[in-house]
Protein backbone atom coordinates (compact mmCIF):
# COMPACT_ATOMS: atom_id res chain seq x y z
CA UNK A 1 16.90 197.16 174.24
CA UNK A 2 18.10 193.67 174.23
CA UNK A 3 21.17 194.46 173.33
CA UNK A 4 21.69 196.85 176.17
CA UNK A 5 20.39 194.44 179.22
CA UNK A 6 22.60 191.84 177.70
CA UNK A 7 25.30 194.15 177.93
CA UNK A 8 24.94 194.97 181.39
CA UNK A 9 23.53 191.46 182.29
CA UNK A 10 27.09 189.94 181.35
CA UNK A 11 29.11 193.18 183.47
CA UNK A 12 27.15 192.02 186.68
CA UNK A 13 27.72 188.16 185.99
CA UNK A 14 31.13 188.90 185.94
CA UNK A 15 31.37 191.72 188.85
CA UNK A 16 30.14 188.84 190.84
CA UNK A 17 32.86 186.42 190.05
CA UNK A 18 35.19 188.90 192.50
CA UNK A 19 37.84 190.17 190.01
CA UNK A 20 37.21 193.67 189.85
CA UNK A 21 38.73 193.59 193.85
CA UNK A 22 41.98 192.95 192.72
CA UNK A 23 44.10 196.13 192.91
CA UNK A 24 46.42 193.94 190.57
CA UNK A 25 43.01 193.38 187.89
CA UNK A 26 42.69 197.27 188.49
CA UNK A 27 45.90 198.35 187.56
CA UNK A 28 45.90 195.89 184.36
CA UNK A 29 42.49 198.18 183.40
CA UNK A 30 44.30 200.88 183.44
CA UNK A 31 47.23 200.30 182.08
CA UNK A 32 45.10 198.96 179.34
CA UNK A 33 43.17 202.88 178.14
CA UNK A 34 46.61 204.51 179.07
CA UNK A 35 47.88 201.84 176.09
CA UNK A 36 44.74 202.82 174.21
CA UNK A 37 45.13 206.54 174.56
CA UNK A 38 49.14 206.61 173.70
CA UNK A 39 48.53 204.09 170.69
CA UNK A 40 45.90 206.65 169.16
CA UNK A 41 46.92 209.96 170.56
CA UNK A 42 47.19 211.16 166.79
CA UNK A 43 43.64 209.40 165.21
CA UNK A 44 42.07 210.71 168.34
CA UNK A 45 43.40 214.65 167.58
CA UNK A 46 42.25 214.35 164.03
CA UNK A 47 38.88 213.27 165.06
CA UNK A 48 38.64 215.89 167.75
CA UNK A 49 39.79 218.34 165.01
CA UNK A 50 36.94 217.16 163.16
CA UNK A 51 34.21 217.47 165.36
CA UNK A 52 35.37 220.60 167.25
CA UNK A 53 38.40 222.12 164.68
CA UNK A 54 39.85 221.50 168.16
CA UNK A 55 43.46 222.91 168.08
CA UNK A 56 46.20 219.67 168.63
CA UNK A 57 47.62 221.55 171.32
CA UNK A 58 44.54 222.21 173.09
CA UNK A 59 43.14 218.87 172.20
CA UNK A 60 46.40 217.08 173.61
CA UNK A 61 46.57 219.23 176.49
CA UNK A 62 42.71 219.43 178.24
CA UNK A 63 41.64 215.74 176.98
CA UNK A 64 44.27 213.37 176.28
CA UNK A 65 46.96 214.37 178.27
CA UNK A 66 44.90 215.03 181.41
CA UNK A 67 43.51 211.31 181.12
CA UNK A 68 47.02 209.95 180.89
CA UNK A 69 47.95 212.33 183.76
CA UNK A 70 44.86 210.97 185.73
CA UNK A 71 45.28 207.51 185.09
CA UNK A 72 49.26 207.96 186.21
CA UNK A 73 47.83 209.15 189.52
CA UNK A 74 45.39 206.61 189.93
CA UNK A 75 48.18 203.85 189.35
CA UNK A 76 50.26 205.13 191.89
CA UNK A 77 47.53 205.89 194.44
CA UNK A 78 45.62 202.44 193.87
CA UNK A 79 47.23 200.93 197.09
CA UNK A 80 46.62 203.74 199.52
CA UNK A 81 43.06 204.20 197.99
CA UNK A 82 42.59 201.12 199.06
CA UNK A 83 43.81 200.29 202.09
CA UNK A 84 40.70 199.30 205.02
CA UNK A 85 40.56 201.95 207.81
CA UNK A 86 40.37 200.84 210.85
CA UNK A 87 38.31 202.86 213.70
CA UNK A 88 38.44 202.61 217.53
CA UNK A 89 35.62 200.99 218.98
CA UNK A 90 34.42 202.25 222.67
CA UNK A 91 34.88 200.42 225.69
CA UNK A 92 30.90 198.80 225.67
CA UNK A 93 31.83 196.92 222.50
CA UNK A 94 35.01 195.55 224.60
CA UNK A 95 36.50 193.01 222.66
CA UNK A 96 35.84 194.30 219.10
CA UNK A 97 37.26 195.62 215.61
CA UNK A 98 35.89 197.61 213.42
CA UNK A 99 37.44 199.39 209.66
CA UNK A 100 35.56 200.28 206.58
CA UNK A 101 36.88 200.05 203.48
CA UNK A 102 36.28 200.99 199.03
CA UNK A 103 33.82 198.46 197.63
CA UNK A 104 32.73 199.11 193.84
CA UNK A 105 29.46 199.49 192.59
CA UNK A 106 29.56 197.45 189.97
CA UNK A 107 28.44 198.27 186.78
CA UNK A 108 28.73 201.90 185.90
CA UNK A 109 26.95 203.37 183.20
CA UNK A 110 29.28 206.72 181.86
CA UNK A 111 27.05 209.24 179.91
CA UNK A 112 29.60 211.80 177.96
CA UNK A 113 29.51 214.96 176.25
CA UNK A 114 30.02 216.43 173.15
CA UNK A 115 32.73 219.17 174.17
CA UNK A 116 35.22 217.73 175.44
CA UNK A 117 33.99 214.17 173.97
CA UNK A 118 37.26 212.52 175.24
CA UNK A 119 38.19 213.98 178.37
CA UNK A 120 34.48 213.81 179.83
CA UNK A 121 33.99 210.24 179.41
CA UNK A 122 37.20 208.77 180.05
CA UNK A 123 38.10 210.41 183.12
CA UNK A 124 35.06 208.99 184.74
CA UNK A 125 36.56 205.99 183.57
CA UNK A 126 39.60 205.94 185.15
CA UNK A 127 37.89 206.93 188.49
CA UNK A 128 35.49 204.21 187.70
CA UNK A 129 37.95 201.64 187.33
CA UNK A 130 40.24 202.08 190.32
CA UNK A 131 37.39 201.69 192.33
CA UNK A 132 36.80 198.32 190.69
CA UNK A 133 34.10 198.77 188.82
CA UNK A 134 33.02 197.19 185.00
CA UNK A 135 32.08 200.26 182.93
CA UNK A 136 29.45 201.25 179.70
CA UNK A 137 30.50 204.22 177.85
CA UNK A 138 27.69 206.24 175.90
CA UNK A 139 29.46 209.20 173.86
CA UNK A 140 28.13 211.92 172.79
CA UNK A 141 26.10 211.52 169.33
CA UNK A 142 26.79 214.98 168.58
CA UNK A 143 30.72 214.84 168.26
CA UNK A 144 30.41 211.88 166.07
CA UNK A 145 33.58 211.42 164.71
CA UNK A 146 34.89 211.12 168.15
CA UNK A 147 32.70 208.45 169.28
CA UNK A 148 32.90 206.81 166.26
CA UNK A 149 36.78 206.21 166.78
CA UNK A 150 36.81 206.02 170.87
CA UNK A 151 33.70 202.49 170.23
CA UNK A 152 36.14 201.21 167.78
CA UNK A 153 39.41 201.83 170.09
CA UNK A 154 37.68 200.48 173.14
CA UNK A 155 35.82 197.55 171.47
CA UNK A 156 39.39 196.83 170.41
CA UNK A 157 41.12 197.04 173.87
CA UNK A 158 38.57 195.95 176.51
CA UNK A 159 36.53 192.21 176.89
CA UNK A 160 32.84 193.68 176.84
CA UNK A 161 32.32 192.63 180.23
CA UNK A 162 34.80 194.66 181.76
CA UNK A 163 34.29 197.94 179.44
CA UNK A 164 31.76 198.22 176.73
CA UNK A 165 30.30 201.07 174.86
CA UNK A 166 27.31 202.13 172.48
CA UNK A 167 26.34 204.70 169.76
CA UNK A 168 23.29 206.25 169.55
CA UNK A 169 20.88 208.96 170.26
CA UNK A 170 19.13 210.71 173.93
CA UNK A 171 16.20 207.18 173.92
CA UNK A 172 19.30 204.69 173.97
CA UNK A 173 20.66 206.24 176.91
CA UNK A 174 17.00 206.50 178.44
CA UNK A 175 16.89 202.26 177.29
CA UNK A 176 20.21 201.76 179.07
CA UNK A 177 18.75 203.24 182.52
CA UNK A 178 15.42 201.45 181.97
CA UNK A 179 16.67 197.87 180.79
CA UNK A 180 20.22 197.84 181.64
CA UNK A 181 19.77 199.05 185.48
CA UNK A 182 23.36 200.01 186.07
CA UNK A 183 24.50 200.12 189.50
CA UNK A 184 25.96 204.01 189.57
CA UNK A 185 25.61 206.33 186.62
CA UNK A 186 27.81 209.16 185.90
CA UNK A 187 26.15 211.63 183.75
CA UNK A 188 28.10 214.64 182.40
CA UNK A 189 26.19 217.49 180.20
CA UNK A 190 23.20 220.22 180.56
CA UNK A 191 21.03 220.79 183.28
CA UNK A 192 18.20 219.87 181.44
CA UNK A 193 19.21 216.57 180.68
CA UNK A 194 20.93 216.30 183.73
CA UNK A 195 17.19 216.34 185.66
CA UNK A 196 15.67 214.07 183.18
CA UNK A 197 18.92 211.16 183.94
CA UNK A 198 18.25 212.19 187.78
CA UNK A 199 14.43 211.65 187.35
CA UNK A 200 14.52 208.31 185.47
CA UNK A 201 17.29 207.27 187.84
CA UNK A 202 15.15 208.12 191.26
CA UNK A 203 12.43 205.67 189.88
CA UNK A 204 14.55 202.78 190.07
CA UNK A 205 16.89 203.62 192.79
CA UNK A 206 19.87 204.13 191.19
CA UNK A 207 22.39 206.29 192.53
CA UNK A 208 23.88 209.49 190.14
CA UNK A 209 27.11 211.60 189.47
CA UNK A 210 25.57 214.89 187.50
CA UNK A 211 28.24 216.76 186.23
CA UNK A 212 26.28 219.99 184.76
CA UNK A 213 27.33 223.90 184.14
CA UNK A 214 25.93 226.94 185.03
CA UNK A 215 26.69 230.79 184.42
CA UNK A 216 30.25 230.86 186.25
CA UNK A 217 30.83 234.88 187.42
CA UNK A 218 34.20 236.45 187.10
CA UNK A 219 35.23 239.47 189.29
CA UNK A 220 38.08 241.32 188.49
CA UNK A 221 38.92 243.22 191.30
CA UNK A 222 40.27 246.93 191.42
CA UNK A 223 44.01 245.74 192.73
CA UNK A 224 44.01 243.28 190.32
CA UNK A 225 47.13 242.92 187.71
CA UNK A 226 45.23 243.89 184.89
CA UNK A 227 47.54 242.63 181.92
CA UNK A 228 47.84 238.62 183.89
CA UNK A 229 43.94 239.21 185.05
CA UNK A 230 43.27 239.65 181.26
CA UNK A 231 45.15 236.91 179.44
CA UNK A 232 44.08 234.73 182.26
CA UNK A 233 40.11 235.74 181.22
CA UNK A 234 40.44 235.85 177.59
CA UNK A 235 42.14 232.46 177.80
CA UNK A 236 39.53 230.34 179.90
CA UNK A 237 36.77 232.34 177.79
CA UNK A 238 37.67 231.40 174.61
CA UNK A 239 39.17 227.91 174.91
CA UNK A 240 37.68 225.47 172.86
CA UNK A 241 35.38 228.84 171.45
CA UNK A 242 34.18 228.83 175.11
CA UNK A 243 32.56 225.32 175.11
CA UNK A 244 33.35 225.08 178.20
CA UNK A 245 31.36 224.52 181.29
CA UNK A 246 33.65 226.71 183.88
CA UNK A 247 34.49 229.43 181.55
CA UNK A 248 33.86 232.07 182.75
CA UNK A 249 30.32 233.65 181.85
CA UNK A 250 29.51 237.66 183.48
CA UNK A 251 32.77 239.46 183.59
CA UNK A 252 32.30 241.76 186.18
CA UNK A 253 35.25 244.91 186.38
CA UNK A 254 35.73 247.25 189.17
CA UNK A 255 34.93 250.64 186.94
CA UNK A 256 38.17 251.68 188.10
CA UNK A 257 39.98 249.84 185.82
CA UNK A 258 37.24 249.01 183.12
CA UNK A 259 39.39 250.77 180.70
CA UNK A 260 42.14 249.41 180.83
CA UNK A 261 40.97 246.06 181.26
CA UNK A 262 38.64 246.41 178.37
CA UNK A 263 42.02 247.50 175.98
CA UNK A 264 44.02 244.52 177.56
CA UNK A 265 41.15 242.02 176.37
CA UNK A 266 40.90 243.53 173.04
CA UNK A 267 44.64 243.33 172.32
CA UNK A 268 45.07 239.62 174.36
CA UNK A 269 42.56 238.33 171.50
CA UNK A 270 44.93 239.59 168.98
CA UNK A 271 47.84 238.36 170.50
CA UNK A 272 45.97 234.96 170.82
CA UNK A 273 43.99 234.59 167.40
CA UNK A 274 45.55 237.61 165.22
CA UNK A 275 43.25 240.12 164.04
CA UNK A 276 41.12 237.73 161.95
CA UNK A 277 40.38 234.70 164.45
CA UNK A 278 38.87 232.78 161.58
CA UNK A 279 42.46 232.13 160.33
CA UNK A 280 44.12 231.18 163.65
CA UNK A 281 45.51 227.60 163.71
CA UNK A 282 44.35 228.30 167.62
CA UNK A 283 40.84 228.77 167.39
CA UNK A 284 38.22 226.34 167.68
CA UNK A 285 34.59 225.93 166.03
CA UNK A 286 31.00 225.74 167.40
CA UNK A 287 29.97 221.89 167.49
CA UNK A 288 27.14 221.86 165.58
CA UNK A 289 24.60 224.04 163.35
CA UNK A 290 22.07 224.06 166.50
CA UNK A 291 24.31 225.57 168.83
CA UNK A 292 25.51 228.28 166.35
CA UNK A 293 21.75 229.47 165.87
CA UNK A 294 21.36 229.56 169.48
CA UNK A 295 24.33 231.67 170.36
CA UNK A 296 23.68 233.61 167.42
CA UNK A 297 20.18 234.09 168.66
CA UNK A 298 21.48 235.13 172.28
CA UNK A 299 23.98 237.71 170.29
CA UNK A 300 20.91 238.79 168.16
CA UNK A 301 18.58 239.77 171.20
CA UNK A 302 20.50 242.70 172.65
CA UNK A 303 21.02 246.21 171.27
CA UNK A 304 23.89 246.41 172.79
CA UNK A 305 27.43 246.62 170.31
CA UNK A 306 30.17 244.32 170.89
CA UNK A 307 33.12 246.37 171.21
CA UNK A 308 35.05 243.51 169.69
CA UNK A 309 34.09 240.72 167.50
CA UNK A 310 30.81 239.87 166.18
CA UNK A 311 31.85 238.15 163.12
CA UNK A 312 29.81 235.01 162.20
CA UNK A 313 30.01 232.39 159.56
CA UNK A 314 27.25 229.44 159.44
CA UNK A 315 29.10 227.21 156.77
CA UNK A 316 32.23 226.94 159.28
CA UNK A 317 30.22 227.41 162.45
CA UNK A 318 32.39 230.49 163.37
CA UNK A 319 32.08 232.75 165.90
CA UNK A 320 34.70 235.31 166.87
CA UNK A 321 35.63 235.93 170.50
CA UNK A 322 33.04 238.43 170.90
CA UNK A 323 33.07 241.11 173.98
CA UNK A 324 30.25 243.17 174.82
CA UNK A 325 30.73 246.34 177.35
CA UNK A 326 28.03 246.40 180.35
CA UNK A 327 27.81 249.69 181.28
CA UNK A 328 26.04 250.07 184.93
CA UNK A 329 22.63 250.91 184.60
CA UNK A 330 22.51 248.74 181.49
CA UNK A 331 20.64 245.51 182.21
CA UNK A 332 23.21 242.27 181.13
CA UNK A 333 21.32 240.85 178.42
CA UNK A 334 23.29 237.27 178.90
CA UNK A 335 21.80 236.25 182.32
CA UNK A 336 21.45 232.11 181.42
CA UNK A 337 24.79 230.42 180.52
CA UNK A 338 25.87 231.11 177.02
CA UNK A 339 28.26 228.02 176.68
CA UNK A 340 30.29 230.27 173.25
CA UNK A 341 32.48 232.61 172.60
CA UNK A 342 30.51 235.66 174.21
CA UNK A 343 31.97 237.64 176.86
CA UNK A 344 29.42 240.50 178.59
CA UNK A 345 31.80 242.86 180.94
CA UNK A 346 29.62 244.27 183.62
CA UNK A 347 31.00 247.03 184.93
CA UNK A 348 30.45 247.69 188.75
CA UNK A 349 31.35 249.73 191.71
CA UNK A 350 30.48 248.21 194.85
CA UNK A 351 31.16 244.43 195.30
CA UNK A 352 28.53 243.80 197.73
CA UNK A 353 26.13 244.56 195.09
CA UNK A 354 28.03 242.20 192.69
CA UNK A 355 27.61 239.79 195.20
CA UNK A 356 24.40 239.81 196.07
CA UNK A 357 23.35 239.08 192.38
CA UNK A 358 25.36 235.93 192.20
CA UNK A 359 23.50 235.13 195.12
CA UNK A 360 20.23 235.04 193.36
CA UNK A 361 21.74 233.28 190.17
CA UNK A 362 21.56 229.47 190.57
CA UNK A 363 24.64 228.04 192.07
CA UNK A 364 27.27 228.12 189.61
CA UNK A 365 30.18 225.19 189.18
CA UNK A 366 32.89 228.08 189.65
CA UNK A 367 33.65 231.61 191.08
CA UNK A 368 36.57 233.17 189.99
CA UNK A 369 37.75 236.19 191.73
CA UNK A 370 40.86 238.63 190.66
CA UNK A 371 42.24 239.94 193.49
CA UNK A 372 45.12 240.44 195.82
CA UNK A 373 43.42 241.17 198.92
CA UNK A 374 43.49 238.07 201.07
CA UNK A 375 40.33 240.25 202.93
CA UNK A 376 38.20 240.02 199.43
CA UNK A 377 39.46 236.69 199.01
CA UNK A 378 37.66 235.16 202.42
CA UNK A 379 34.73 237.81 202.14
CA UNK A 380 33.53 236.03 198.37
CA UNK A 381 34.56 232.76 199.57
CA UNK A 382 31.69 232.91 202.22
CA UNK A 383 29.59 235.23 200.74
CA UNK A 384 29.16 232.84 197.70
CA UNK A 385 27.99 229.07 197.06
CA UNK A 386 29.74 227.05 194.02
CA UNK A 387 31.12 224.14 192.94
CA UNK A 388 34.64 225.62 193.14
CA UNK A 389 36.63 228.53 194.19
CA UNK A 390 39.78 229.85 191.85
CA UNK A 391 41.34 232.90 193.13
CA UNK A 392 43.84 234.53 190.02
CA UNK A 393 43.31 232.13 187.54
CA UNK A 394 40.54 230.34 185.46
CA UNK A 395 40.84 226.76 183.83
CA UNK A 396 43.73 225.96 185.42
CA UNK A 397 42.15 224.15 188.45
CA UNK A 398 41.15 221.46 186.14
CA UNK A 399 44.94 220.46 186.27
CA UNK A 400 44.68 219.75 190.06
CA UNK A 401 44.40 215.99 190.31
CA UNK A 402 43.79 216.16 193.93
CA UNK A 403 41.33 218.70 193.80
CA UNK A 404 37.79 217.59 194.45
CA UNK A 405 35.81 218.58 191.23
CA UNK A 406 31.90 218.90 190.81
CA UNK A 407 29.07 220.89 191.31
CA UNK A 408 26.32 222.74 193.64
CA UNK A 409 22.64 222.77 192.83
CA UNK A 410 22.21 223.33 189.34
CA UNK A 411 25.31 222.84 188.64
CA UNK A 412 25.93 219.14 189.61
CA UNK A 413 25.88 216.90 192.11
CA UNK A 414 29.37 214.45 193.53
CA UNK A 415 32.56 215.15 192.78
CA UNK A 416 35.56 212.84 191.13
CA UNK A 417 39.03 213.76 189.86
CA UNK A 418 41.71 211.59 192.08
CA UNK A 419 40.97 210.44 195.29
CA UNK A 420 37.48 212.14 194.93
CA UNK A 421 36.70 210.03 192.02
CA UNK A 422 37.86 206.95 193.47
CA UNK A 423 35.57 207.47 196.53
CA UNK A 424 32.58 208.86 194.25
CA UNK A 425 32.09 205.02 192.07
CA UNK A 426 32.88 202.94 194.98
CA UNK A 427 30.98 203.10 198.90
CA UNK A 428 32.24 202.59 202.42
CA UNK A 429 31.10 199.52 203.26
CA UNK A 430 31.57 199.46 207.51
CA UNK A 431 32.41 196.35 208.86
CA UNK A 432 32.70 195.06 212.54
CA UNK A 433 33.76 192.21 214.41
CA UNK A 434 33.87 190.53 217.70
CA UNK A 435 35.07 187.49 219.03
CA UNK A 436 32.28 184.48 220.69
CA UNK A 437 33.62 185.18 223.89
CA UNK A 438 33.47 187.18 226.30
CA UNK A 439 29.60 187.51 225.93
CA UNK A 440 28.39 190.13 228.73
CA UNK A 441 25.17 188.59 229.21
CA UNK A 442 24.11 190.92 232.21
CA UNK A 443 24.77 194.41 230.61
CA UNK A 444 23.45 193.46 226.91
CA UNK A 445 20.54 191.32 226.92
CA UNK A 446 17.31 191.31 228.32
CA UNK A 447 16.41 190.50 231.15
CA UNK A 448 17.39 193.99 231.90
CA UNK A 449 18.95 194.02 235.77
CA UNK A 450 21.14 196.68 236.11
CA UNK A 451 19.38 199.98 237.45
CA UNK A 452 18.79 202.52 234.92
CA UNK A 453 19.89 205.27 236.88
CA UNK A 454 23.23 203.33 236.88
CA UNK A 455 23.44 202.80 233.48
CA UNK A 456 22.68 207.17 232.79
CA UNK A 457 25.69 207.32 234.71
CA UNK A 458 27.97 205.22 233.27
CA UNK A 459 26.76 204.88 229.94
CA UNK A 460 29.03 208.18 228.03
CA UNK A 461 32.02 206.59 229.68
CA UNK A 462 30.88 203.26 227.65
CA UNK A 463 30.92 204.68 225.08
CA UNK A 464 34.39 206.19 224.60
């Protein structure tokens, strides 16, 4: 507990010195983790192969790539981010300025998770630092190996009062709110959790980022391409043996189509994995021995038959890309987020219906739709609430550096990614000027002379 105020006693101390403002001390941070990440691009694979049996290609491309990517942006962005705004001021402030302008928090606490151990907590970073902030990292304990290697990297590359991190279990994190009082804190993870940071937070005031998940739906649409619609699926499903908080969850399928959709999946896995997954160099594993039992529970509690997949293996923490068949009348079995490689296609035939049940569902971080009608398009757009909207496509939004990124209700709260992030771990602090002189003593002050009715009159003109 010491430890931990310490830590974020000596980030404040030196917030306060003024440094952080610098866009020139800003871009040094920066360029400092890009160093980090390109130095150890090839440890940091082998450890996420460890944890995860994370493919390098998939490793490289959703974590360490998109933080070099992000921190590229943010480098050439820093100035314009930056810049004050100045605003007009009406005519009853006559003579006045007024601009606001980025100020940083100070010090953020950054609370990542165990799936995409890398990505998750340093792209917070990023944002964090081009706002100007000092920054404690908490990995995830559960991807061990990871965290391990990214404390040892970063206690390498950063002074501790500029970025710092710590190892340990759920009660240091709950010690670092209680005894370190950050300034922001950017929490990604469950919804569970998620409340409990929230909670502890609200009791001391301290603002949040909750970046959570939720049961994303997926409509594939009667017009829909069904051999593009199907690769595009199969692919954000079973990325990182869909550990992934926007992949898709409920596949629903128009029932004209449901055939051949349901053969396109089947043979996109193949094309993908092979016909025994468990052997593909492309395939990941499930983190840990509690989250195989629970999707293996969740598998065990329907009668329904996957019509592919199925295949387990506790001493690798395999699952196949499994795909049940929803048939209508059939009650979906997988109505809470399964966070694995299980895909339920629901098969439907009127979309109002379709929508109307994600309506009831907590508000999800994405909708995907499949679709070439521009009239569908606008009709779910308004007809549902999420976190994000991907029309034709699935993970790829996540590639968007200038797309605003977060959720809805359940499913998070703030966004980041670029400019979003920059503007989520710093405030606009409003700031307004006028000269001594002239001082309108008669309008302003009391006592009040001019007629009221007078001043009704000309007051909205004032005020332009």
């Amino acid at each position: 507990m010491e430890n931990i105020a310490e830590l974020f006693k000596s980030q404040k101390l030196f917030f306060a010195s003024g440094h952080t403002y610098a866009v020139s001390w800003r871009h040094e941070q920066l360029t400092k983790l890009k160093r980090m990440l390109q130095d150890n691009t090839d440890a940091i694979l082998d450890c996420l192969f460890d944890d995860l049996r994370k493919p390098a290609y998939e490793a490289y491309t959703s974590e360490i790539g998109v933080v070099l990517a992000e921190i590229d942006h943010a480098l050439k962005n820093l100035a314009k981010w930056t810049k004050p705004q100045k605003i007009h001021t009406p005519l009853i402030n006559t003579p006045s300025t007024g601009m606001h302008y980025a100020v940083p928090y100070g010090s953020v606490l950054i609370i990542g998770p165990w799936n995409y151990p890398v990505l998750l907590l340093l792209q917070p970073l990023v944002a964090s630092l081009a706002a100007g902030n000092c920054a404690v990292l908490k990995p995830s304990e559960h991807a061990q190996t990871t965290g391990k290697f990214l404390y040892k990297i970063i206690k390498e590359t950063f002074s501790p009062e500029v970025v710092s991190c710590f190892l340990g279990d759920a009660q240091k994190t709950v010690n670092a709110i209680e005894y370190g009082r950050p300034d922001k804190v950017f929490f990604t993870g469950g919804t569970t959790t998620g409340q409990k940071v929230m909670t502890q937070c609200a009791v001391h005031l301290i603002p949040v980022v909750l970046e959570l998940g939720g049961c994303c739906p997926c409509i594939v649409e009667a017009d829909a391409e069904i051999e593009v619609s199907a690769r595009r699926v199969i692919w954000g499903k079973f990325f990182n043996a869909g550990q992934t908080c926007i992949a898709p969850n409920n596949c629903y399928v128009h029932s004209s189509i449901i055939d051949d959709f349901m053969n396109a999946l089947c043979r996109i896995i193949n094309e993908f994995y092979g016909s025994n997954p468990k052997q593909s160099p492309n395939y990941a594993r499930i983190i840990n021995e509690n989250h195989y039992e629970r999707i293996r529970a969740l598998y065990a509690s329907t009668d329904l038959k996957p019509v592919k997949g199925g295949d387990f293996d506790r001493n690798d923490y395999y699952i196949s890309p499994t795909i049940f068949r929803v048939e209508p009348g059939v009650s979906n079995p997988f109505t809470e987020e399964i966070f694995g490689p299980i895909l339920p296609v629901i098969i439907y035939e009127n979309i109002d219906n379709i929508l109307t049940e994600i309506g009831r569902q907590s508000k999800p971080l994405a909708v995907y739709l499949f679709t070439k009608s521009k009239e569908l398009i606008k009709q779910v757009r308004i007809k549902t609430v999420s976190g994000n909207f991907c029309v034709n496509s699935t993970l790829q939004m996540m590639l968007c550096n200038e797309l605003p990124f977060g959720g809805i209700g359940q499913s998070g709260i703030g966004r980041y990614h670029g400019r979003a992030g920059f503007e989520n771990l710093s405030y606009r602090r409003a700031e307004f000027k006028k000269p001594f002189n002239p001082d309108f003593r008669s309008f302003m002050y009391p006592p009040y002379k001019i007629p009221l009715g007078f001043v009704r009159k000309v007051f909205s003109l004032l005020m332009k």
